[in-house]
Protein backbone atom coordinates (compact mmCIF):
# COMPACT_ATOMS: atom_id res chain seq x y z
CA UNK A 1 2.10 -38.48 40.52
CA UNK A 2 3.11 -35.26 39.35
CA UNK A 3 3.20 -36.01 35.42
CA UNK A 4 -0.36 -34.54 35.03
CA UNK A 5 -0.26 -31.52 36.74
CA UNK A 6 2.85 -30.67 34.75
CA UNK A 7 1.77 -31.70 31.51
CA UNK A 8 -1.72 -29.40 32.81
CA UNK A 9 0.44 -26.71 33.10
CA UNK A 10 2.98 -27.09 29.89
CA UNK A 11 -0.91 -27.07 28.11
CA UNK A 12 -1.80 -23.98 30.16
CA UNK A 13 1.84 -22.17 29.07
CA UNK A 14 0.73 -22.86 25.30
CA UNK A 15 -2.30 -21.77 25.53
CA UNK A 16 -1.01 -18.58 26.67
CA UNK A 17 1.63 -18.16 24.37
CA UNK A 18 -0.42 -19.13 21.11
CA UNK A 19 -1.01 -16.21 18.52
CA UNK A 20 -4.37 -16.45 17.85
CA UNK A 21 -5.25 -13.54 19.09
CA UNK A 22 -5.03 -9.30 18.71
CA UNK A 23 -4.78 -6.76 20.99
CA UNK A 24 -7.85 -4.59 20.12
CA UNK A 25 -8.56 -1.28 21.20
CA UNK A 26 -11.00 1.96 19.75
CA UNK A 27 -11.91 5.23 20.31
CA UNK A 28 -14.87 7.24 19.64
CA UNK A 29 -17.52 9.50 21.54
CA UNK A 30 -20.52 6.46 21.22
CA UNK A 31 -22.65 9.11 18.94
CA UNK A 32 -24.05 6.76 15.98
CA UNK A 33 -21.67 5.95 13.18
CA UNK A 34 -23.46 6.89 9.83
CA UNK A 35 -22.38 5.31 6.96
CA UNK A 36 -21.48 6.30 3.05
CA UNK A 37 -18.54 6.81 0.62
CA UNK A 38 -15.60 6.37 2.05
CA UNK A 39 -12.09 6.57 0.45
CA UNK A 40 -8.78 4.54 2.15
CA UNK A 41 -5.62 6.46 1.97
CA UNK A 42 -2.18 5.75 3.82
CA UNK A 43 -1.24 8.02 6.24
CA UNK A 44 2.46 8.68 4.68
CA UNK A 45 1.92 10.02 1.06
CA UNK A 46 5.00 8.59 -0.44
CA UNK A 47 3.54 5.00 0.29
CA UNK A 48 -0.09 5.72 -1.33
CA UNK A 49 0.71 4.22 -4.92
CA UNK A 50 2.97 1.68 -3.74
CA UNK A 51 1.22 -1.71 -5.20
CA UNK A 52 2.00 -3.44 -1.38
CA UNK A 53 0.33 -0.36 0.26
CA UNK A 54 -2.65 -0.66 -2.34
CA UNK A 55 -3.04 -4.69 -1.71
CA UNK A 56 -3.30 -3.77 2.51
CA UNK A 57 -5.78 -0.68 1.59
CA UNK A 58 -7.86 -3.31 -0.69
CA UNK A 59 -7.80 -5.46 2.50
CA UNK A 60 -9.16 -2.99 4.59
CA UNK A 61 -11.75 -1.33 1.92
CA UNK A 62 -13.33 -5.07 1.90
CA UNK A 63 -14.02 -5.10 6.05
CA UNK A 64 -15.86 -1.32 5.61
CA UNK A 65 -17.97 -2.79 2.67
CA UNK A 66 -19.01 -5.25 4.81
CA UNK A 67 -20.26 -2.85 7.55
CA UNK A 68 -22.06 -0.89 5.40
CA UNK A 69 -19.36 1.73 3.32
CA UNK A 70 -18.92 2.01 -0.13
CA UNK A 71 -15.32 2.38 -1.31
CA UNK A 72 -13.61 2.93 -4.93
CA UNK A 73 -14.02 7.16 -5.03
CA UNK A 74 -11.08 8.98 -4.92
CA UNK A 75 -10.67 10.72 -1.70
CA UNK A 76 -11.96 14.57 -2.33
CA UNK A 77 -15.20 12.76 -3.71
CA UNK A 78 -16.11 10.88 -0.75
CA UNK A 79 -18.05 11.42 2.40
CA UNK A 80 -15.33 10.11 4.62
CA UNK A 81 -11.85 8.88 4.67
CA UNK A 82 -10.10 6.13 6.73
CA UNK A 83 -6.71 6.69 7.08
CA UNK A 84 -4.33 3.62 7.57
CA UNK A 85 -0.90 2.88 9.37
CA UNK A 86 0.84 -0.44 8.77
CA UNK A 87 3.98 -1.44 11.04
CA UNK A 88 5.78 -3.84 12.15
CA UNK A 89 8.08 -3.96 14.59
CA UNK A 90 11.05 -6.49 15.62
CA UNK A 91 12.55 -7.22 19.05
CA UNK A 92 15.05 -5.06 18.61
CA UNK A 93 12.27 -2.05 18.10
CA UNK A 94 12.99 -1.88 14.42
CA UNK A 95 9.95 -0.92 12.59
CA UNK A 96 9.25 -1.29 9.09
CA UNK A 97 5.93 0.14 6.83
CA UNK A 98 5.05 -0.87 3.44
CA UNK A 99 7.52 0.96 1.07
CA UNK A 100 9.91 2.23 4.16
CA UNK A 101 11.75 1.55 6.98
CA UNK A 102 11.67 3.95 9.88
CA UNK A 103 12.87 3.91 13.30
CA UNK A 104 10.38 3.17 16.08
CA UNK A 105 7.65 5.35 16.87
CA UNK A 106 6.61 6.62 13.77
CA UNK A 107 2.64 6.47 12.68
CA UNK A 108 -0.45 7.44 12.72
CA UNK A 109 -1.08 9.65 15.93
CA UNK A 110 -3.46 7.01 16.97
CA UNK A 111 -4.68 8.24 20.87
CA UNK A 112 -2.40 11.60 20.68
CA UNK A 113 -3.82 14.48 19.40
CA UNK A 114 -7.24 13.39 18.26
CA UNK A 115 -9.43 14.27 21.45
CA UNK A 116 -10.73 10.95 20.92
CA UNK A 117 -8.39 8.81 22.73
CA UNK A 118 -5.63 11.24 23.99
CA UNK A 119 -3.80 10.23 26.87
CA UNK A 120 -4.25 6.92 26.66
CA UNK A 121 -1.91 3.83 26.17
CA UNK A 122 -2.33 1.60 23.38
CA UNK A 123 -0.81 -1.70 23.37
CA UNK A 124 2.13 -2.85 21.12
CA UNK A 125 2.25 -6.47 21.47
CA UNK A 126 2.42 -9.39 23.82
CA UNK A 127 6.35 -9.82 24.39
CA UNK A 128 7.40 -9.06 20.90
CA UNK A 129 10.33 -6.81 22.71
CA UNK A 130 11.35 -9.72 25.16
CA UNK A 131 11.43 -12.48 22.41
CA UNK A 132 14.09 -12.18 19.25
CA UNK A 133 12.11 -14.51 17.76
CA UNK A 134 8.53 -12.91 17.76
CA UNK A 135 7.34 -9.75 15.24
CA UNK A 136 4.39 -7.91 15.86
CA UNK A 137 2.50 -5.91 13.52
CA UNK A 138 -0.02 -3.20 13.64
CA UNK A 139 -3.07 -1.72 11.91
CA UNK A 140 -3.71 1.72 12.76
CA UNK A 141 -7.10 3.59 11.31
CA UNK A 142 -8.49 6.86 11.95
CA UNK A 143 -11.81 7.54 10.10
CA UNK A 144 -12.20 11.71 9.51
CA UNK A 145 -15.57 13.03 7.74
CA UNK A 146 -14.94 14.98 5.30
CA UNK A 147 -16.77 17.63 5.42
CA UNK A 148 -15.80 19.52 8.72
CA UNK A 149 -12.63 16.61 8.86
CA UNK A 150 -13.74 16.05 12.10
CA UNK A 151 -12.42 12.67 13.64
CA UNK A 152 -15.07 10.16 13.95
CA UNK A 153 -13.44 6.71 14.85
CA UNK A 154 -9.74 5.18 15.33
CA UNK A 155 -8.31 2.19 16.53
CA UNK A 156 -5.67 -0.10 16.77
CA UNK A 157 -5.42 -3.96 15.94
CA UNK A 158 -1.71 -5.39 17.19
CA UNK A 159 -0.92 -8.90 16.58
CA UNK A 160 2.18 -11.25 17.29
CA UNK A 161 3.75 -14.19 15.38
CA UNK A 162 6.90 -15.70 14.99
CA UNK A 163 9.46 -15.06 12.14
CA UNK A 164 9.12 -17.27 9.31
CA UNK A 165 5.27 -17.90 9.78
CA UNK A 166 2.82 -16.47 7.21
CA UNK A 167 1.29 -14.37 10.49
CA UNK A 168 4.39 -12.52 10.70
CA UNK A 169 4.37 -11.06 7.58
CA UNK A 170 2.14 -7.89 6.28
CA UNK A 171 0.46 -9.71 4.17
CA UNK A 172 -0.21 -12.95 6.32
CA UNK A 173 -0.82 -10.21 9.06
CA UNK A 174 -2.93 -6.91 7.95
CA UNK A 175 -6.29 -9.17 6.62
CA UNK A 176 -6.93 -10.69 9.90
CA UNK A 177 -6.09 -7.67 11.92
CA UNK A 178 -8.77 -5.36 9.38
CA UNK A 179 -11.40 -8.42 10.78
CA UNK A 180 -10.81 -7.84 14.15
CA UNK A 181 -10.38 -4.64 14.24
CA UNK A 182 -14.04 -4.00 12.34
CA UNK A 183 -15.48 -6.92 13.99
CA UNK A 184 -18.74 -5.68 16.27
CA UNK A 185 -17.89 -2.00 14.71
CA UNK A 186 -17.76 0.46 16.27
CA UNK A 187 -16.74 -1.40 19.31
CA UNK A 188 -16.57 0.27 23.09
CA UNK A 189 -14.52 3.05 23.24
CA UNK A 190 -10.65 2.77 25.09
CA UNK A 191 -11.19 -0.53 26.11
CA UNK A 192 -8.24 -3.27 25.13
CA UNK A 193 -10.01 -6.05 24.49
CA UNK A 194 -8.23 -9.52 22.79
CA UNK A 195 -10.04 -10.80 19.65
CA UNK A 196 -9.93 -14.39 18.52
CA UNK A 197 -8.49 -13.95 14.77
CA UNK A 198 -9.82 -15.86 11.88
């Protein structure tokens, strides 16, 4: 008599643990959101000609094409430029970027000092620090216009998945984070919201 409700709930339990999803949140003051060149550029220096960084900022140049950017300029000829943190982070709070390895809590300033976000908490994973087993990564962007390099968008994609599975690794990771993240640009500001990934 009680076989179904538990096998109900075992369902319900891995439903809720599944990775399928990313914790989504972005900032910005709801003005419209022109569009135009735009240039992708890491936001440590010493990783911007590293071929992994370039593969990720490829990834990412492909979801603002498909809002309505136009990417290949270098930076300094461009009307804007999205500037991109990549991280991921063990259980032990080990966090890695493409090209080097940092301690934890190291990155783009996403929700700091902009004025966009400040003040408020961004998420950095669904029980990545409770589960040895688990790795979560994150895609940071901040989009500045260049011009008066005021900010005009940032957000933050964060996404689990356990060691040894495609998800948990940059590459398996930072492509369906960039969808999400974009998806329904340029989203409502400071809300967390969980995005079904692709």
């Amino acid at each position: 008599m009680i076989a179904v409700p538990l096998a109900m709930a075992l369902l319900g339990l891995a439903a809720c643990s599944n990775n399928n999803y990313a914790d989504v949140v972005r900032f910005h003051n709801s003005a419209p959101i022109s569009r135009g060149t735009l240039a992708v550029v890491a936001s440590d220096p010493l990783v911007q000609q590293s071929l992994e960084f370039r593969t990720h900022a490829e990834t990412v140049a492909i979801e603002m094409r498909r809002i309505g950017y136009t990417t290949g300029l270098p930076a300094s000829q461009t009307q804007y430029v999205a500037t991109i943190d990549i991280s991921q982070a063990d259980a032990m709070g080990n966090v890695t970027r493409p090209g080097v390895t940092v301690g934890a809590g190291i990155g783009l300033p996403i929700g700091s000092n902009s004025g966009l976000g400040a003040n408020v908490s961004v998420p950095v994973g669904r029980g990545s620090r409770r589960n040895p087993n688990m790795r979560s990564t994150t895609l940071a962007v901040q989009i500045r216009r260049n011009a008066d390099q005021a900010i005009i968008w940032e957000g933050r994609a964060v996404k689990e998945a356990r060691v040894g599975e495609p998800g948990a690794t940059a590459t398996g990771a930072v492509p369906q984070l960039a969808n999400a993240l974009f998806r329904e640009f340029p989203g409502t500001p400071g809300v967390t919201t969980q995005v079904r990934l692709n």
